[in-house]
Protein backbone atom coordinates (compact mmCIF):
# COMPACT_ATOMS: atom_id res chain seq x y z
CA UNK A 1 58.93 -21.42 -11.24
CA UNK A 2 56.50 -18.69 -9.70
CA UNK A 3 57.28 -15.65 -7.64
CA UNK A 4 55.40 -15.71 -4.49
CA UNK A 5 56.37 -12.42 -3.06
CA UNK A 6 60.62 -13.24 -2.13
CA UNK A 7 60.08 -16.83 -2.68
CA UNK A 8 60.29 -18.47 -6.14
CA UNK A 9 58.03 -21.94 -6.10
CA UNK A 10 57.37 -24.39 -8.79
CA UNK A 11 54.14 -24.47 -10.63
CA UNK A 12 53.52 -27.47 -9.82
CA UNK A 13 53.74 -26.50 -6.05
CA UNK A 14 51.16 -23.72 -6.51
CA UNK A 15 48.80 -26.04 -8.26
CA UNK A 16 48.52 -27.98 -5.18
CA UNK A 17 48.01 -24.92 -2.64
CA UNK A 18 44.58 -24.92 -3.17
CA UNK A 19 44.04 -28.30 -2.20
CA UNK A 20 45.63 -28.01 1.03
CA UNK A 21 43.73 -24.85 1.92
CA UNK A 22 40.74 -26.60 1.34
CA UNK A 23 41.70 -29.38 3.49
CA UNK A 24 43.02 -26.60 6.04
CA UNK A 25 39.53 -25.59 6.03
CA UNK A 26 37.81 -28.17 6.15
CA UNK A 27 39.62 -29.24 9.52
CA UNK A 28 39.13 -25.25 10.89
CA UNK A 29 35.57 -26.14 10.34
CA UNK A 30 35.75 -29.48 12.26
CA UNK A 31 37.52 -27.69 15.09
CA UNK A 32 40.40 -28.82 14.61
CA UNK A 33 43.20 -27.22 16.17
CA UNK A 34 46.66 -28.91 14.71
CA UNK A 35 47.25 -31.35 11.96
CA UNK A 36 49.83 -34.05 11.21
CA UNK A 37 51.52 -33.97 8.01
CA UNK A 38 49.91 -37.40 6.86
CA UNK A 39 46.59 -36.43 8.45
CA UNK A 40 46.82 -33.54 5.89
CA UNK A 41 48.43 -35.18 2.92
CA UNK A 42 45.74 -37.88 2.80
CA UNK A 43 42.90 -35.14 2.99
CA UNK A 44 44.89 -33.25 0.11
CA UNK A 45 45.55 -36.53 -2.24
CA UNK A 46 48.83 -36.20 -2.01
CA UNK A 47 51.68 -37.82 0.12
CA UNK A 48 53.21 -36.25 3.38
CA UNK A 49 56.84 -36.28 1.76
CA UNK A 50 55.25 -34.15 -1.15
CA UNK A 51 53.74 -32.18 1.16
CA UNK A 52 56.33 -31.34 3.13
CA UNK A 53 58.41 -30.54 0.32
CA UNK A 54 55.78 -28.01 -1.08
CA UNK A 55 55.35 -26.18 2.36
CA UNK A 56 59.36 -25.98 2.58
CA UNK A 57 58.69 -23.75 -0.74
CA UNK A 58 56.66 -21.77 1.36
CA UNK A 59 58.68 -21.81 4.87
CA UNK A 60 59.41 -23.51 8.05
CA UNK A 61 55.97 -24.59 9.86
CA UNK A 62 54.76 -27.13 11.90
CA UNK A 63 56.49 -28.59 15.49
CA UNK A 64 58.06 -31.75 15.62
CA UNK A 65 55.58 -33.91 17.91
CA UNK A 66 53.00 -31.71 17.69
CA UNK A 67 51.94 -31.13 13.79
CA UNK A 68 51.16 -27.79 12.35
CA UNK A 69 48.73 -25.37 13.70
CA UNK A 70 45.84 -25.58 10.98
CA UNK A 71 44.66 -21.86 11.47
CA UNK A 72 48.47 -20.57 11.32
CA UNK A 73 49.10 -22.33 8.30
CA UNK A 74 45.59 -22.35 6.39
CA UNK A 75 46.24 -18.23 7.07
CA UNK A 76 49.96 -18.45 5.28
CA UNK A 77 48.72 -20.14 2.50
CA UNK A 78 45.75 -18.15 1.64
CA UNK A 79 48.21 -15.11 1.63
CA UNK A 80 50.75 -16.80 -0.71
CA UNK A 81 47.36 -17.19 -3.12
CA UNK A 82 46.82 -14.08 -2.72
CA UNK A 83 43.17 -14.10 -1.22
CA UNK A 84 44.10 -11.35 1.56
CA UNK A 85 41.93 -8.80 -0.85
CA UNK A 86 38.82 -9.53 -2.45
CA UNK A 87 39.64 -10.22 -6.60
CA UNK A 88 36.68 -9.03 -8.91
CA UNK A 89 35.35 -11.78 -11.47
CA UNK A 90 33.19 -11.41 -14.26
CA UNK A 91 31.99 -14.63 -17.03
CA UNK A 92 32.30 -14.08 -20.48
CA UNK A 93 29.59 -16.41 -22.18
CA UNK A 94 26.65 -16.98 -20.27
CA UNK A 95 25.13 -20.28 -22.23
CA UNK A 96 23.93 -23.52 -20.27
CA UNK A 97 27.97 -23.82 -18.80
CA UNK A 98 28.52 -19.98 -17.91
CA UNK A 99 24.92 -19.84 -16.64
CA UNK A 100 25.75 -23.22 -13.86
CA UNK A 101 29.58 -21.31 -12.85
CA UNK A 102 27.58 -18.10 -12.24
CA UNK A 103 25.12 -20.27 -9.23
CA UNK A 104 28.59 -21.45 -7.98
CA UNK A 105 27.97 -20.73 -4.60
CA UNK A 106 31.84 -21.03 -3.40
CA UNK A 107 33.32 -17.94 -4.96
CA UNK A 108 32.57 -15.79 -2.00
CA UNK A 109 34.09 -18.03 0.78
CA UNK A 110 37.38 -18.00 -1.46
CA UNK A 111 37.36 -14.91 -1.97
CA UNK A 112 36.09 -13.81 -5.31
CA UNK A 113 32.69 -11.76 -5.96
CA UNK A 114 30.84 -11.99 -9.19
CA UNK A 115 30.53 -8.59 -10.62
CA UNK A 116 29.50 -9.51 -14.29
CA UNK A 117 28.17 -11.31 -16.81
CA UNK A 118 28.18 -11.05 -20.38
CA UNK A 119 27.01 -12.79 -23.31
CA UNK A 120 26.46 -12.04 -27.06
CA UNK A 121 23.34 -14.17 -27.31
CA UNK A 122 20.22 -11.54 -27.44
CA UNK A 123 17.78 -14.24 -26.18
CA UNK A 124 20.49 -14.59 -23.22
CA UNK A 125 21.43 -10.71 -22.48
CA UNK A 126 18.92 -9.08 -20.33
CA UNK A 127 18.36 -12.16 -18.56
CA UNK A 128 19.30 -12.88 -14.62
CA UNK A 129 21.57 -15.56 -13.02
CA UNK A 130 23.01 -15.56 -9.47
CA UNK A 131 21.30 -12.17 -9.25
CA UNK A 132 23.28 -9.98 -11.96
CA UNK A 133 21.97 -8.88 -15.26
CA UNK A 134 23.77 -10.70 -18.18
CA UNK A 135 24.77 -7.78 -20.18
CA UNK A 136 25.95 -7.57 -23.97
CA UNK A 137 29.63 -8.24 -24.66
CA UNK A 138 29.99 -5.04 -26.62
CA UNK A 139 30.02 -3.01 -23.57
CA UNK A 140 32.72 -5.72 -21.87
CA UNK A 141 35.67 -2.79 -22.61
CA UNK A 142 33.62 -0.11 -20.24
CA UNK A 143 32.00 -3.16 -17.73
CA UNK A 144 35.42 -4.80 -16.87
CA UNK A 145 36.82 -1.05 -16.14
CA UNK A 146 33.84 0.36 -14.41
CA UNK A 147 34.17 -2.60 -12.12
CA UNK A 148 37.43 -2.89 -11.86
CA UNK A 149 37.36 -6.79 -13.13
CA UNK A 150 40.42 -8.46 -12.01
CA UNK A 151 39.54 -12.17 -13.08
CA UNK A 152 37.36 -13.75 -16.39
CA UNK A 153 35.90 -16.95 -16.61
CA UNK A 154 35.71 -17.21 -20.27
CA UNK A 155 33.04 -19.80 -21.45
CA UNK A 156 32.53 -19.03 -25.30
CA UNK A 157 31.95 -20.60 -27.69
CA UNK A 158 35.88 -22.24 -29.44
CA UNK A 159 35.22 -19.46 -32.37
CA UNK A 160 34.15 -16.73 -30.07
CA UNK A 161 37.18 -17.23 -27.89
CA UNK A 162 40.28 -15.50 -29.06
CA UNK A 163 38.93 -12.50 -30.18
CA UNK A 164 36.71 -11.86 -27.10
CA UNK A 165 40.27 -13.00 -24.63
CA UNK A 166 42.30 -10.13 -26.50
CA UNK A 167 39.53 -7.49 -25.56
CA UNK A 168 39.59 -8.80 -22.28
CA UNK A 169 43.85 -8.20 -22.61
CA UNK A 170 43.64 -5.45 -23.93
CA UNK A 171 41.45 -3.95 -20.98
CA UNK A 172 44.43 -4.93 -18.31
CA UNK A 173 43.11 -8.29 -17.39
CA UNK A 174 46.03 -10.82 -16.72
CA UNK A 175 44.14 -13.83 -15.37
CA UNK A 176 41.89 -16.33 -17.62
CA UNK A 177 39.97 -19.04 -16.32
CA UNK A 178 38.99 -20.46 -19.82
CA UNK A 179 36.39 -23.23 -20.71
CA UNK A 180 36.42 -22.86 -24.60
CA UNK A 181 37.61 -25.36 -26.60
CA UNK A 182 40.77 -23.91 -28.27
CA UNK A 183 43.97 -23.22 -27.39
CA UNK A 184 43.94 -19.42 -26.87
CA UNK A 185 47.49 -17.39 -28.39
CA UNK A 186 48.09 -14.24 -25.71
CA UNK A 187 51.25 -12.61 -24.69
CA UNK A 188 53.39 -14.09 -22.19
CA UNK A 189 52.65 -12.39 -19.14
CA UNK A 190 48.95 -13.32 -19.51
CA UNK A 191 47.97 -16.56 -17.04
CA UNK A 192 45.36 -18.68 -18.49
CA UNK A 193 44.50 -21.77 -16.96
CA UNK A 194 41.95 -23.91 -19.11
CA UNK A 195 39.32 -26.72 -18.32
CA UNK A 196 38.87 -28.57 -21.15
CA UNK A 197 35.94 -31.15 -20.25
CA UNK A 198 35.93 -33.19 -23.20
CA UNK A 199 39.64 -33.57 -23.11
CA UNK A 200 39.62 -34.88 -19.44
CA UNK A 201 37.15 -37.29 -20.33
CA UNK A 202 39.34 -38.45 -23.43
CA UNK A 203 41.97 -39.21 -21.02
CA UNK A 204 39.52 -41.13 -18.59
CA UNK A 205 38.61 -43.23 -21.90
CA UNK A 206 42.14 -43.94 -22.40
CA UNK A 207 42.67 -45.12 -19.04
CA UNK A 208 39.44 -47.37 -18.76
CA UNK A 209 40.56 -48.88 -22.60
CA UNK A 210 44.32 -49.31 -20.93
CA UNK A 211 42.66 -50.93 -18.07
CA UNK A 212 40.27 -53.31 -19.87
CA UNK A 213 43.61 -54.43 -22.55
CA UNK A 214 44.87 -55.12 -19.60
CA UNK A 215 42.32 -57.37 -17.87
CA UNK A 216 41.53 -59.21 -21.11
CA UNK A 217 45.52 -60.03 -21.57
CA UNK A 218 45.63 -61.80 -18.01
CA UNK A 219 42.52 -64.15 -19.60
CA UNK A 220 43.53 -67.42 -20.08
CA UNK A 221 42.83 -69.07 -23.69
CA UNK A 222 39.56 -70.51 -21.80
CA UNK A 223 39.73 -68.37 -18.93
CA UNK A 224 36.81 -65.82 -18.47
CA UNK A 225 36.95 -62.63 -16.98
CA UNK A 226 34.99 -62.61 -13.39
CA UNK A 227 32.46 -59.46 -12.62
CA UNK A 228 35.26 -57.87 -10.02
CA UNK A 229 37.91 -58.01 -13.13
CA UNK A 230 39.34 -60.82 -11.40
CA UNK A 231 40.38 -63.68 -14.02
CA UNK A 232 38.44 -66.67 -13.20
CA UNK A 233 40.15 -70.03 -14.34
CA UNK A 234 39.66 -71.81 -17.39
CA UNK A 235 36.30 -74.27 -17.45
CA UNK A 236 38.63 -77.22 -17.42
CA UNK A 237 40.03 -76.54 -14.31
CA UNK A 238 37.24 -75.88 -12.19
């Protein structure tokens, strides 16, 4: 559970915030005024009973008959995230990955400005991407408190990792969006959320090998498998 100013609310719940804001504003951007609870369940990939059960976390909105008001509630929600102040972000590790999150145009819109960029590599530091200076990572201790660095996207390398996330600790930083390839050991009150790219694709190939047992079990002894996955029958039937 998570402590959203008086209210407690499951992880799980805040994990799926997001996704309704951006649904939220998508529909602000439509111009559209109010919302049903299936209407924006189906826009958020989940379903309106889940829905409705994370917003109860959250409060009592929307008018029976009428739906909720999106601007109302896509206002509420960004509070709860805590976007009503700007939170300062700097990338640790500015290779070919750090270099594409830096041109991530969205950060702005959601609240987050770049500040920094750092990277170890000499042919990298000195460099320029999304129109900041990639600066060497032994200055990251005076950087991160000059500019009062709330966030880091860390995108080391797996061995780089651990070392550089307990400077960035150590400087007051509680928040890790990590990218690296290990499993990163900080103290409890540190939030790290990680992305690990090749694991999510792991899990994709276990679901398309699950999915393929699955088709070839439901062939016949002389059945074939059609294009669609549908089992055609066996030759001597047709």
């Amino acid at each position: 559970m998570i402590e959203i100013g008086e209210v407690t609310v499951p992880a799980a719940t805040v994990a799926r915030l997001p996704y309704y804001l951006r649904a939220l504003r998508d529909l602000t951007r439509e111009g559209v005024a109010t919302t049903s609870s299936s209407e924006l369940a189906e826009r958020s990939g989940v379903g309106p009973a889940q829905l409705r059960k994370d917003l109860s976390y959250l409060g009592s909105f929307g008018t029976r008959g009428v739906g909720y008001d999106v601007d109302s509630l896509s206002s509420y929600i960004a509070a709860a995230l805590g976007l009503g102040s700007e939170h300062r972000l700097a990338i640790v590790g500015v290779g070919n990955l750090g270099h594409a999150l830096a041109n991530y145009s969205g950060y702005a819109a959601r609240g987050f400005q770049l500040v920094a960029l750092l990277d170890a590599d000499p042919a990298v530091v000195g460099r320029t991407a999304a129109g900041l200076p990639v600066e060497h990572v032994d200055d990251l201790e005076s950087i991160l408190a000059d500019r009062d660095v709330s966030m880091v996207i860390l995108a080391t390398p797996g061995s780089a990792a651990q070392p550089v996330a307990e400077r960035i600790v150590a400087c007051g930083v509680r928040e890790i969006l990590s990218f690296s390839p290990v499993a990163l050991q900080l103290p409890d009150d540190v939030v790290v959320r990680s992305v690990d790219v090749a694991g999510e694709l792991q899990i994709l190939a276990f679901h398309a090998a699950a999915r393929n047992a699955q088709q070839a079990q439901r062939v016949g002894a002389d059945g074939v498998a059609a294009p669609d996955g549908v089992v055609a029958p066996p030759a001597s039937a047709r």
